[in-house]
N, C-alpha and C. Protein backbone atom coordinates (compact mmCIF):
# COMPACT_ATOMS: atom_id res chain seq x y z
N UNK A 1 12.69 -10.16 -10.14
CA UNK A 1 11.75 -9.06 -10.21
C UNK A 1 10.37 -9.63 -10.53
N UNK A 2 9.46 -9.14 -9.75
CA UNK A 2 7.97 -9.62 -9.92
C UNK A 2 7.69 -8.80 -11.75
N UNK A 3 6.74 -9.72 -12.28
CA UNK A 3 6.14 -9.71 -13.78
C UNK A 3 4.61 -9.48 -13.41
N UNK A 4 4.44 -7.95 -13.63
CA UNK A 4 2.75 -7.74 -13.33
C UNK A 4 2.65 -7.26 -14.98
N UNK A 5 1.36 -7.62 -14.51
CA UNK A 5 0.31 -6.89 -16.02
C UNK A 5 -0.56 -5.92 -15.54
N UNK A 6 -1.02 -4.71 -16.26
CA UNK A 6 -1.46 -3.79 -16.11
C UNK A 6 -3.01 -3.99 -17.09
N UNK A 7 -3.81 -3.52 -16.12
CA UNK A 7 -5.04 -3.79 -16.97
C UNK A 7 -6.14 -2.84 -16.98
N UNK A 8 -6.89 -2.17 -17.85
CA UNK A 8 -7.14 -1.31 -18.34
C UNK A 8 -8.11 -0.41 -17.20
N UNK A 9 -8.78 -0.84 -15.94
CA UNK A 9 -9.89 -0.28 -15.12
C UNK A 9 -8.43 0.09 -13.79
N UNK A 10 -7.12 0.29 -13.99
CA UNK A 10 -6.06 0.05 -13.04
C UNK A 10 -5.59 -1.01 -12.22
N UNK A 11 -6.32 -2.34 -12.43
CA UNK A 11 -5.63 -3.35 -11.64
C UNK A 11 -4.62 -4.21 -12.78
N UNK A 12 -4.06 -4.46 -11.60
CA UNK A 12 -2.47 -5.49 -11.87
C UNK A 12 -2.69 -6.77 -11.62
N UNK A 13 -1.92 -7.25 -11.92
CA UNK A 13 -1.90 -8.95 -11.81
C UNK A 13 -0.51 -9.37 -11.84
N UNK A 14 -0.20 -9.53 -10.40
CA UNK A 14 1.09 -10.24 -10.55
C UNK A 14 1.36 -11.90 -10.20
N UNK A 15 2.35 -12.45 -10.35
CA UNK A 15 1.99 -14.09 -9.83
C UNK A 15 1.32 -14.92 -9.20
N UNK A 16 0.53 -13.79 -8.05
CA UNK A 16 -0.42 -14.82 -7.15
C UNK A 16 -1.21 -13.70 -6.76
N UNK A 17 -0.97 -12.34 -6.98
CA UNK A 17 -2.00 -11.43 -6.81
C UNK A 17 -2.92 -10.93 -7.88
N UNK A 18 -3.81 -10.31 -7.69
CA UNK A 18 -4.54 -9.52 -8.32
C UNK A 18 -4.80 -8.15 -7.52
N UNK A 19 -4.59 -6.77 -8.06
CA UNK A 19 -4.42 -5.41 -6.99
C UNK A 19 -5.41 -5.05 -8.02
N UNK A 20 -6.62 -4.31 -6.96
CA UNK A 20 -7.81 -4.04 -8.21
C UNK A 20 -8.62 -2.73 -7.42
N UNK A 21 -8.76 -1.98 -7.80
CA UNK A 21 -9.66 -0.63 -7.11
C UNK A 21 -10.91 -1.48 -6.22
N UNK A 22 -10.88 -0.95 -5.21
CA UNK A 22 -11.93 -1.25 -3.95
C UNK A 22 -13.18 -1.23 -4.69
N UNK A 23 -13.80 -1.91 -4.00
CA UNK A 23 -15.30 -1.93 -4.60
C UNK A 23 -16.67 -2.21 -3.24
N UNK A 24 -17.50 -1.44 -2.89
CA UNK A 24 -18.03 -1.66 -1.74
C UNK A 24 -18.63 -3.15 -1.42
N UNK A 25 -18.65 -4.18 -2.50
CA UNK A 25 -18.56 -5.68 -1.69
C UNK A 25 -17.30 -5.82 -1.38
N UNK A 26 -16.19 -5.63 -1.59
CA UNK A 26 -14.79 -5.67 -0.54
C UNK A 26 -15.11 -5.39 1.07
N UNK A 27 -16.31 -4.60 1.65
CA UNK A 27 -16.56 -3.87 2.55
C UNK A 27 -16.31 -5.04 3.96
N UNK A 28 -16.93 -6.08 3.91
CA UNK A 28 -17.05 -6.88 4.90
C UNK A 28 -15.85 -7.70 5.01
N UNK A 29 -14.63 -8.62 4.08
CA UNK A 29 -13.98 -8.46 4.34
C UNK A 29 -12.89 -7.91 4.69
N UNK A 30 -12.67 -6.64 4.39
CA UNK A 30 -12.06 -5.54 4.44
C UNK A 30 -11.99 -5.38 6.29
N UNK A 31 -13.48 -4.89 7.15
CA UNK A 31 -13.73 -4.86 7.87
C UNK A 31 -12.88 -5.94 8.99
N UNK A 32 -12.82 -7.16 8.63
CA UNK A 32 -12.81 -8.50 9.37
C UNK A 32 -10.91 -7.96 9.32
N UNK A 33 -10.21 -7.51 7.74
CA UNK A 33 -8.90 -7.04 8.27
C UNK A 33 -8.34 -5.95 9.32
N UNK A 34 -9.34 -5.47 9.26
CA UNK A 34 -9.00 -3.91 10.03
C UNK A 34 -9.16 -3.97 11.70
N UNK A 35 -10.04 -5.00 11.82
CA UNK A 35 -10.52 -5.65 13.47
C UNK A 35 -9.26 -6.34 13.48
N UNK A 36 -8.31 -6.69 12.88
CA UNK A 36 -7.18 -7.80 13.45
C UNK A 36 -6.48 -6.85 14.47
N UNK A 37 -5.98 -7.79 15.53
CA UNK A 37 -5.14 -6.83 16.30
C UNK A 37 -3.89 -6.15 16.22
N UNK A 38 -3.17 -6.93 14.93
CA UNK A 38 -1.79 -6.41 14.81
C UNK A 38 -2.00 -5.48 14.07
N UNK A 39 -3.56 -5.62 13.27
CA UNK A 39 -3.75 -4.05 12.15
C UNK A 39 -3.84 -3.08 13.08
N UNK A 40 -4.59 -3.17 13.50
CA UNK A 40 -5.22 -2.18 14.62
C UNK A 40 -4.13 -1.36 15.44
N UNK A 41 -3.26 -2.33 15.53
CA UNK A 41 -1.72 -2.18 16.82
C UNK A 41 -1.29 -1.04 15.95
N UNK A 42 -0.78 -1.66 14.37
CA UNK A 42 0.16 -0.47 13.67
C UNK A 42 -0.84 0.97 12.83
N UNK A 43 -1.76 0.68 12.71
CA UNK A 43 -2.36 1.45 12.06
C UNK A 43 -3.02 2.70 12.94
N UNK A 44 -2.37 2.22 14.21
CA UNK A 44 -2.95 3.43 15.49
C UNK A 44 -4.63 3.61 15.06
N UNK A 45 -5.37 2.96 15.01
CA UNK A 45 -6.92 3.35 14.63
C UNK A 45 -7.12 3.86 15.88
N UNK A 46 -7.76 4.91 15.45
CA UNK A 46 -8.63 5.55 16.88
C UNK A 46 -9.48 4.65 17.23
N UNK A 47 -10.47 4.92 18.38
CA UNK A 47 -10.89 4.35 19.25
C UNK A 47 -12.37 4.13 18.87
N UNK A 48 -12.29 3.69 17.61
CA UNK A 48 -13.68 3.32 17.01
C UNK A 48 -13.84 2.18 16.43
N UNK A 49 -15.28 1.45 16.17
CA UNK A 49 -14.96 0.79 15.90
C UNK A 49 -14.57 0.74 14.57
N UNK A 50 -14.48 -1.21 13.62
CA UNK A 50 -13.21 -1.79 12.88
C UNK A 50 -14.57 -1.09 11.46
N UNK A 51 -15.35 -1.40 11.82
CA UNK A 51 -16.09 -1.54 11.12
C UNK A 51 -16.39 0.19 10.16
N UNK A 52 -16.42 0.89 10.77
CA UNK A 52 -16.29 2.82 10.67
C UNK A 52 -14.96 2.63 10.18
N UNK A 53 -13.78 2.56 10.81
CA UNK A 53 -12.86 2.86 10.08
C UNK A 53 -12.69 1.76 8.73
N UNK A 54 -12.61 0.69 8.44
CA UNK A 54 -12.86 0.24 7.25
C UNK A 54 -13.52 0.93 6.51
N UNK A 55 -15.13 1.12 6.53
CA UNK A 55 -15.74 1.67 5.41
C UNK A 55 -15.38 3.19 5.19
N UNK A 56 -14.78 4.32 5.91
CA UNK A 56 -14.14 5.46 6.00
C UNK A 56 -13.31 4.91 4.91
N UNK A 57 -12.08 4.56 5.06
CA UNK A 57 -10.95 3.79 4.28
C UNK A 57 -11.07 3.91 2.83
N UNK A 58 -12.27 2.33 3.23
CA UNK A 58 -12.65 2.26 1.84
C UNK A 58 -13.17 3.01 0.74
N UNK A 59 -14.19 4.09 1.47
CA UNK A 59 -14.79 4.67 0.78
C UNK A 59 -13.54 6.35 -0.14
N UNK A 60 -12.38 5.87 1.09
CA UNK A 60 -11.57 7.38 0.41
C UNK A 60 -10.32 6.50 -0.53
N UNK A 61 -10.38 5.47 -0.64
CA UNK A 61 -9.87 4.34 -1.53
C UNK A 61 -10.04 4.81 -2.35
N UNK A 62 -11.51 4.35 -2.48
CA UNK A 62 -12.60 4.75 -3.86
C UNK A 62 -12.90 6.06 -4.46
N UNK A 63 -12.97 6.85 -3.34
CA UNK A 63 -12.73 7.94 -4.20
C UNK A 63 -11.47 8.59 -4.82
N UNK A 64 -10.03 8.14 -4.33
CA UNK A 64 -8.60 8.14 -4.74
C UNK A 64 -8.95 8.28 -6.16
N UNK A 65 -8.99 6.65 -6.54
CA UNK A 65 -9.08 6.35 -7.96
C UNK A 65 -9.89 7.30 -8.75
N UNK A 66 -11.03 7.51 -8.09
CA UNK A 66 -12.00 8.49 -8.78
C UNK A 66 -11.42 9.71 -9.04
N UNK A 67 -10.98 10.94 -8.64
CA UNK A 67 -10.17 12.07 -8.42
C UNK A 67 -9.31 11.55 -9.29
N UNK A 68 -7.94 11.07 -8.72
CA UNK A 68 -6.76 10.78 -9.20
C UNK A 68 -5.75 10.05 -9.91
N UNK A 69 -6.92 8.70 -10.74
CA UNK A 69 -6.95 8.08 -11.56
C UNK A 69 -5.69 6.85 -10.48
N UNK A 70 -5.53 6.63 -9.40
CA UNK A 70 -5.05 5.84 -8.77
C UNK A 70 -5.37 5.90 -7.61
N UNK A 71 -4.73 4.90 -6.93
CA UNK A 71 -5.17 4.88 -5.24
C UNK A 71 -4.75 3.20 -4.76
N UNK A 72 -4.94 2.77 -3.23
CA UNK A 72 -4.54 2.04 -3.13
C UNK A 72 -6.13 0.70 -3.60
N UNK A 73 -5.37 -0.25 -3.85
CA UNK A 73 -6.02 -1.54 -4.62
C UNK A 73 -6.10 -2.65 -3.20
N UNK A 74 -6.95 -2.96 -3.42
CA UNK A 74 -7.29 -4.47 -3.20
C UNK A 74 -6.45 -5.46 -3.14
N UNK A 75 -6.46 -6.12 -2.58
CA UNK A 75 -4.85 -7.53 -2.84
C UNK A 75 -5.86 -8.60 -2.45
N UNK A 76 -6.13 -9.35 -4.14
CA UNK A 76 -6.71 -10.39 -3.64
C UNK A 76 -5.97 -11.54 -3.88
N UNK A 77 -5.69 -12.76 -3.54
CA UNK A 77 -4.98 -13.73 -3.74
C UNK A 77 -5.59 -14.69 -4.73
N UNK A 78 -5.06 -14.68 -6.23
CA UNK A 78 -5.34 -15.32 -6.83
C UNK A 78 -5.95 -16.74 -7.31
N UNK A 79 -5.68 -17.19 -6.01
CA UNK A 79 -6.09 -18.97 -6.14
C UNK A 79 -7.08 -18.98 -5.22
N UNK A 80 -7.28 -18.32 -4.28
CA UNK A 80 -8.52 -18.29 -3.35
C UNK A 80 -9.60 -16.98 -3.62
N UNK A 81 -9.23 -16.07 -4.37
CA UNK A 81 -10.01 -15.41 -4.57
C UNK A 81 -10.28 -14.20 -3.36
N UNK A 82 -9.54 -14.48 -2.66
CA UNK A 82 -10.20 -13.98 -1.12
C UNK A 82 -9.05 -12.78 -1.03
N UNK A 83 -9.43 -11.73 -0.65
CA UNK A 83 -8.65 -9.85 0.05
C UNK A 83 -8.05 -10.63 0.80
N UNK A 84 -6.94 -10.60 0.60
CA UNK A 84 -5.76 -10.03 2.06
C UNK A 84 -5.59 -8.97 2.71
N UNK A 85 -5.64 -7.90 1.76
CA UNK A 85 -5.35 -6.70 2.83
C UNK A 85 -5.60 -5.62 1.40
N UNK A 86 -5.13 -4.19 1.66
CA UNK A 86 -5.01 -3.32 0.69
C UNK A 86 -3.43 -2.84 0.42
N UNK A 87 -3.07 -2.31 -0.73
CA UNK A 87 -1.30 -2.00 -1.15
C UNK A 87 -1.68 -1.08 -2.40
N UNK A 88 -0.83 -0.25 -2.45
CA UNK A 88 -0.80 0.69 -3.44
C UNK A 88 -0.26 2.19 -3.00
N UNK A 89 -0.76 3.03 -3.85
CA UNK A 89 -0.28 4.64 -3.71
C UNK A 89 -1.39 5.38 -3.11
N UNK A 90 -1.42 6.20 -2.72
CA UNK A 90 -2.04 7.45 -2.27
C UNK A 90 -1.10 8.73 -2.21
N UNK A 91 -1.69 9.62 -2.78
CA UNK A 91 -1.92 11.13 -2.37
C UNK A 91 -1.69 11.41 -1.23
N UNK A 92 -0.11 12.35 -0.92
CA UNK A 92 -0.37 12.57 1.02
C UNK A 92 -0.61 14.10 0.61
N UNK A 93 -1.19 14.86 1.07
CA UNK A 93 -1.44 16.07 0.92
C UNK A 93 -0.39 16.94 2.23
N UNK A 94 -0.36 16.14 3.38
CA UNK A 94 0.74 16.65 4.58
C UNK A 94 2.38 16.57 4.53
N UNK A 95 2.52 15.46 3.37
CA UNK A 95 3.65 15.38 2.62
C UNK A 95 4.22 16.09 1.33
N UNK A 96 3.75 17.38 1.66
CA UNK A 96 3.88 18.30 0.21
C UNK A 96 3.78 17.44 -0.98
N UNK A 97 2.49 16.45 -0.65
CA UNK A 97 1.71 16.24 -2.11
C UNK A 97 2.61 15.30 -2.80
N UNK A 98 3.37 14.53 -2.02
CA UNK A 98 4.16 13.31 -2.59
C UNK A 98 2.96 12.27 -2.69
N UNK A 99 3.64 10.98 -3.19
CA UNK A 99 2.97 9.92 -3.26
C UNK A 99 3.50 8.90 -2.38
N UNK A 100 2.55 8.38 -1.65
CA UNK A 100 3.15 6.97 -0.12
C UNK A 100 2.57 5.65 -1.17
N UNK A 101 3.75 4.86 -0.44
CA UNK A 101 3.17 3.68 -1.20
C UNK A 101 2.66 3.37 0.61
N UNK A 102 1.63 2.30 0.17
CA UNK A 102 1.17 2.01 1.67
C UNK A 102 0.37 0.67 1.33
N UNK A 103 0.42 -0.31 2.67
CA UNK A 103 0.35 -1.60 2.60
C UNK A 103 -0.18 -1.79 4.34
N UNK A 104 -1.06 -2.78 4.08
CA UNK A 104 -1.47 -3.62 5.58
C UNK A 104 -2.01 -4.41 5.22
N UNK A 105 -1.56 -5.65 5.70
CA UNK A 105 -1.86 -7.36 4.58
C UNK A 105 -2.69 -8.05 6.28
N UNK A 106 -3.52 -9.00 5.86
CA UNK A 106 -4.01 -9.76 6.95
C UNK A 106 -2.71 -10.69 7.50
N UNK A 107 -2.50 -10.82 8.78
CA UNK A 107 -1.90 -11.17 9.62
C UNK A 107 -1.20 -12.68 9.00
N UNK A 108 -2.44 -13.72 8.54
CA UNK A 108 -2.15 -14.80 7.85
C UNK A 108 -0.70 -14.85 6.80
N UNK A 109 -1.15 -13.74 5.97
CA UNK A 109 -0.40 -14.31 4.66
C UNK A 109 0.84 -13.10 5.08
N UNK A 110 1.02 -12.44 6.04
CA UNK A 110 2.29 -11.99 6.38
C UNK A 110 3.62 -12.70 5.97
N UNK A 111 4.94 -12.39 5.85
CA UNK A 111 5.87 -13.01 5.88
C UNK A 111 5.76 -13.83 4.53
N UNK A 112 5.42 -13.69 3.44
CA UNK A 112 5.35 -14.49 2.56
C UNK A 112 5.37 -14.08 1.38
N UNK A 113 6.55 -12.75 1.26
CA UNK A 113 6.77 -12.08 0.07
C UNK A 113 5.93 -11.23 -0.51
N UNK A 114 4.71 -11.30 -0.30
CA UNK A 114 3.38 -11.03 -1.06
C UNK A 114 2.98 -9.26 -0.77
N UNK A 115 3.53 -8.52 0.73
CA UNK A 115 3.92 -6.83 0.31
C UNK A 115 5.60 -6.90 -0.55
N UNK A 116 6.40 -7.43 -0.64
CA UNK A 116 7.40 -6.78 -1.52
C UNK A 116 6.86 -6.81 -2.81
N UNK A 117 6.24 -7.93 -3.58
CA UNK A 117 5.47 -8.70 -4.89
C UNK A 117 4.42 -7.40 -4.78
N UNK A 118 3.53 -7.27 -4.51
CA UNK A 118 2.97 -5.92 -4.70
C UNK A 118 3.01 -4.77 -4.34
N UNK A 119 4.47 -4.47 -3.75
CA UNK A 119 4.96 -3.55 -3.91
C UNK A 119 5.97 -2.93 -5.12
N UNK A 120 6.20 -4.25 -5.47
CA UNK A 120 7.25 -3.90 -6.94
C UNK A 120 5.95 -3.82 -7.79
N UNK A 121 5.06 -4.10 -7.83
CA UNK A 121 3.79 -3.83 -8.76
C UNK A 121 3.40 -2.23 -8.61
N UNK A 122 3.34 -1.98 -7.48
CA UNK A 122 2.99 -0.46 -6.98
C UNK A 122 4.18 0.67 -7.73
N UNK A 123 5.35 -0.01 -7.25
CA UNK A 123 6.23 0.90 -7.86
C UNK A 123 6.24 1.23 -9.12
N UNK A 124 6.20 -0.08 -9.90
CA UNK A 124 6.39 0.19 -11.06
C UNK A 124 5.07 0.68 -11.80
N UNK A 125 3.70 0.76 -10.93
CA UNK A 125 2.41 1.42 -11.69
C UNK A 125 3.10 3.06 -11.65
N UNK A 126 3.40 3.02 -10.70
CA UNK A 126 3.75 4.72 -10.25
C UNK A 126 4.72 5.24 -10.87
N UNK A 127 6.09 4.89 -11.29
CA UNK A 127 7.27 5.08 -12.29
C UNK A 127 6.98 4.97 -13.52
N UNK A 128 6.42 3.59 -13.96
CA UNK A 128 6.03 4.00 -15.57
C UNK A 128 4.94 3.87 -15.90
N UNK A 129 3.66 4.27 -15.00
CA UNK A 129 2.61 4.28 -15.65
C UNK A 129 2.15 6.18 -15.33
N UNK A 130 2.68 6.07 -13.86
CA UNK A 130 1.80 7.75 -13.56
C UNK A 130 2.84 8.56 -13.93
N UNK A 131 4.42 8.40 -14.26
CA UNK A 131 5.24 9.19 -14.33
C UNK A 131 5.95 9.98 -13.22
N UNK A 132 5.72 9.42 -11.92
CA UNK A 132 6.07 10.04 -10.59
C UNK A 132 7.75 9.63 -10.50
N UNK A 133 7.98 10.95 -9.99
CA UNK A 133 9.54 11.29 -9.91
C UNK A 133 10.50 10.68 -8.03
N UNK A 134 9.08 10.38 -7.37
CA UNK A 134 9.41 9.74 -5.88
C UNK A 134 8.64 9.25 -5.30
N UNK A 135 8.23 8.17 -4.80
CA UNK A 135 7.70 7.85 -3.97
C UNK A 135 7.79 7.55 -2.62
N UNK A 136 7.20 7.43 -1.67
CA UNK A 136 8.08 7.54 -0.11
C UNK A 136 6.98 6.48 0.41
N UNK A 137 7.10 6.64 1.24
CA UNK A 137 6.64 5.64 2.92
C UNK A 137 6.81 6.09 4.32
N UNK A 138 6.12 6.17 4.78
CA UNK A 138 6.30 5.73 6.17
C UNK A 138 5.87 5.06 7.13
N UNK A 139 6.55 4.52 8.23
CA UNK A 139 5.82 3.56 9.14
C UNK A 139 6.13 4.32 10.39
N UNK A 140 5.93 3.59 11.85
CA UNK A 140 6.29 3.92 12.97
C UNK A 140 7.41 3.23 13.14
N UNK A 141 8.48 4.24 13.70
CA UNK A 141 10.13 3.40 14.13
C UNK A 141 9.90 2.05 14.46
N UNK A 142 9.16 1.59 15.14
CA UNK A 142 9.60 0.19 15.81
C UNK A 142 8.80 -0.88 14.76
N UNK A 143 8.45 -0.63 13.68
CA UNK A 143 7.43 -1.67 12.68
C UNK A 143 8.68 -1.63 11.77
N UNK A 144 9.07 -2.83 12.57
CA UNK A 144 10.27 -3.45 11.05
C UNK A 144 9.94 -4.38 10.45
N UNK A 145 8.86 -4.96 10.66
CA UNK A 145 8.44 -5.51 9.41
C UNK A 145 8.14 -4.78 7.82
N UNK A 146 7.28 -3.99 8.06
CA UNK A 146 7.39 -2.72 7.16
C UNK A 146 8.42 -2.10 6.42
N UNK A 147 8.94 -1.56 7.87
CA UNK A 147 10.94 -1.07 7.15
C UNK A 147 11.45 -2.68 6.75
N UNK A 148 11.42 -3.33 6.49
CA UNK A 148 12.05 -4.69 6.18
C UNK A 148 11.16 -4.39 4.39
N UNK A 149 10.13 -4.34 4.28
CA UNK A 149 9.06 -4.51 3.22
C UNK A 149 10.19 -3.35 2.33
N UNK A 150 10.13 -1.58 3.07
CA UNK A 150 10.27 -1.20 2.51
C UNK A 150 11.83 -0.90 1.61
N UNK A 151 13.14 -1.30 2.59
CA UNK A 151 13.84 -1.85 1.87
C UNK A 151 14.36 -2.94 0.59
N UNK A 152 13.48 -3.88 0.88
CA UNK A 152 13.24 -4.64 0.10
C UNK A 152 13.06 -4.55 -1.47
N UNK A 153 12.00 -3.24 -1.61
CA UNK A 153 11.50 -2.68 -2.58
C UNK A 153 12.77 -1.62 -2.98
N UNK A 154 13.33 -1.69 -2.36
CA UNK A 154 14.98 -0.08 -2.89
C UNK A 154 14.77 1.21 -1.82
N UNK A 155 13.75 1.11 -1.44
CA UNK A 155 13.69 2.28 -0.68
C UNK A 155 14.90 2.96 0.31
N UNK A 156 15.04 3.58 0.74
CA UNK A 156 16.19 3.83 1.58
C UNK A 156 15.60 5.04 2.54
N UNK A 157 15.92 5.05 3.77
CA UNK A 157 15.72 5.69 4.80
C UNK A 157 16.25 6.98 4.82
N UNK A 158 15.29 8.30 4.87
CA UNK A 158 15.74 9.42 4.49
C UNK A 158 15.73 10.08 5.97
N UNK A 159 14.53 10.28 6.41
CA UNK A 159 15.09 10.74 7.77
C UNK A 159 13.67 10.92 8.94
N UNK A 160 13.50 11.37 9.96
CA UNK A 160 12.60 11.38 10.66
C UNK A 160 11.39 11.93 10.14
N UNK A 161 10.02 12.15 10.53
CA UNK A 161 9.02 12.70 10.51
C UNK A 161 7.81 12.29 11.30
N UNK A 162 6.80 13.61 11.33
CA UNK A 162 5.62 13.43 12.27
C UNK A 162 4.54 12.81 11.32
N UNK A 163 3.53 12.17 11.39
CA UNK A 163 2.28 11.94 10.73
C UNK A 163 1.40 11.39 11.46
N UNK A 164 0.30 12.26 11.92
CA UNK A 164 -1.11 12.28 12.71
C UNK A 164 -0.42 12.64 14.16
N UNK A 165 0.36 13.27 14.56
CA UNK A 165 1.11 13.27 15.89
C UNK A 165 1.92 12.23 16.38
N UNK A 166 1.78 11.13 15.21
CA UNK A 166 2.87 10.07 15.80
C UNK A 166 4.19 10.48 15.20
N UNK A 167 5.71 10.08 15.79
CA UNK A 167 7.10 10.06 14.97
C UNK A 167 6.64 8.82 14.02
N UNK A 168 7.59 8.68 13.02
CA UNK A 168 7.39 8.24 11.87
C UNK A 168 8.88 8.36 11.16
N UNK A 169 9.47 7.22 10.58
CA UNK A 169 10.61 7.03 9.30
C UNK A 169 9.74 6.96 8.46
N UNK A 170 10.81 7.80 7.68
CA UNK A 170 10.36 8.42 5.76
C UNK A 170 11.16 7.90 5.29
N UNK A 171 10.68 6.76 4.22
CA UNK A 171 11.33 6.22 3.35
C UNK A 171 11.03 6.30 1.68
N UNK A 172 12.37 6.27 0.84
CA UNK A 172 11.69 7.02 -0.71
C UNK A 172 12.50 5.92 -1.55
N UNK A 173 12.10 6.22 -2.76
CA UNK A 173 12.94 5.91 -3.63
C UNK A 173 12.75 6.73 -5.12
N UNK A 174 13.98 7.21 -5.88
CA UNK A 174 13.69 8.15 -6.73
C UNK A 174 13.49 7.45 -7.92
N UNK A 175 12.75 7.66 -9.11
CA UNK A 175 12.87 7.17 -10.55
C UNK A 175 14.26 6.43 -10.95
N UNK A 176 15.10 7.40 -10.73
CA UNK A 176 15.93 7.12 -11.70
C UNK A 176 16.80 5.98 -10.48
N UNK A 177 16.41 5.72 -9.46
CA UNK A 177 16.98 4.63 -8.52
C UNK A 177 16.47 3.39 -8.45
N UNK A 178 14.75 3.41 -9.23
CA UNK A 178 14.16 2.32 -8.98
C UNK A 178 14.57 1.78 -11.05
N UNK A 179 14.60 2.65 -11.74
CA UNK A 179 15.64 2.62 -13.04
C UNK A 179 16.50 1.70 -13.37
N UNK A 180 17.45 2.39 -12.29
CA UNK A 180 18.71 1.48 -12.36
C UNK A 180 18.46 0.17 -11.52
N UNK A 181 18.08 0.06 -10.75
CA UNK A 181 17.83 -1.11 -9.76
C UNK A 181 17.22 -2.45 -11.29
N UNK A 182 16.54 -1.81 -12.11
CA UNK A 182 15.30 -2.75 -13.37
C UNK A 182 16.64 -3.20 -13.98
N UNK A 183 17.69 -2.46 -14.48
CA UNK A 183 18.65 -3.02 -15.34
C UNK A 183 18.88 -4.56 -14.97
């Protein structure tokens, strides 16, 4: 089990990450992730450019935290200092107001543990720090990398759904499952 620390402005620190509320110098690399093509591929971005939807993003990042005293963080890699991508919770309001954990890492540091590692950070901000009773996910059916991520983390596959007009697997995991999983 990943060993994060919780630190007082909401970022974590786990073995090689640091997950830290967006901040508008994040903006340009941020940007340079969102232009990648495999982001672009899963994240269905409309037909604008990388640069609009990044700072859109970012800016409802930032206001997450602001409102809701969470939101998704920053993933910077500890030894280089440098964003990989963003991971954390959000607010779905189309999801009767559940909480998504949600993740898109730069293409590079894919495959290298580093969404399950801050995803067990995510989980556990959200279980014992916000007191949330479920958290869910979803991706598009054919992104098994993702469904790979989100198993990983305990999640388990509950059943179909729509989100933005695309189909979509909903994946959750309850308190008292991510609980027992800590024993």
């Amino acid at each position: 089990m990943t060993t994060a620390t919780d630190l007082p402005d909401g970022s974590v620190t786990t073995e090689r990450l640091l997950l830290r509320p967006f901040t508008l110098d994040d903006l340009p690399a941020y940007v340079r992730i969102r232009d990648e093509a495999s982001v672009r591929d899963w994240l269905r971005s409309p037909d604008e450019p990388a640069a609009v939807i990044a700072e859109r993003s970012l800016r409802h990042f930032m206001d997450e935290w602001r409102t809701r005293g969470y939101g998704p963080w920053a993933v910077i890699d500890r030894r280089s200092g440098e964003l990989v991508g963003h991971h954390g919770l959000r607010h779905m309001p189309d999801f009767d107001g559940e909480t998504e954990v949600l993740y898109t890492l730069t293409e590079r540091v894919r495959r290298q543990g580093i969404g399950v590692e801050a995803g067990r950070a995510a989980l556990a901000y959200g279980f014992d720090r916000l007191g949330l009773d479920r958290i869910m996910a979803i991706t598009l059916h054919d992104n098994l990398a993702s469904r790979g991520v989100m198993e990983r983390l305990g999640m388990t596959y509950r059943r179909e759904a729509t989100h933005k007009g695309f189909p979509v697997v909903y994946y959750a995991i309850d308190r008292s499952d991510w609980q027992a999983a800590a024993v």
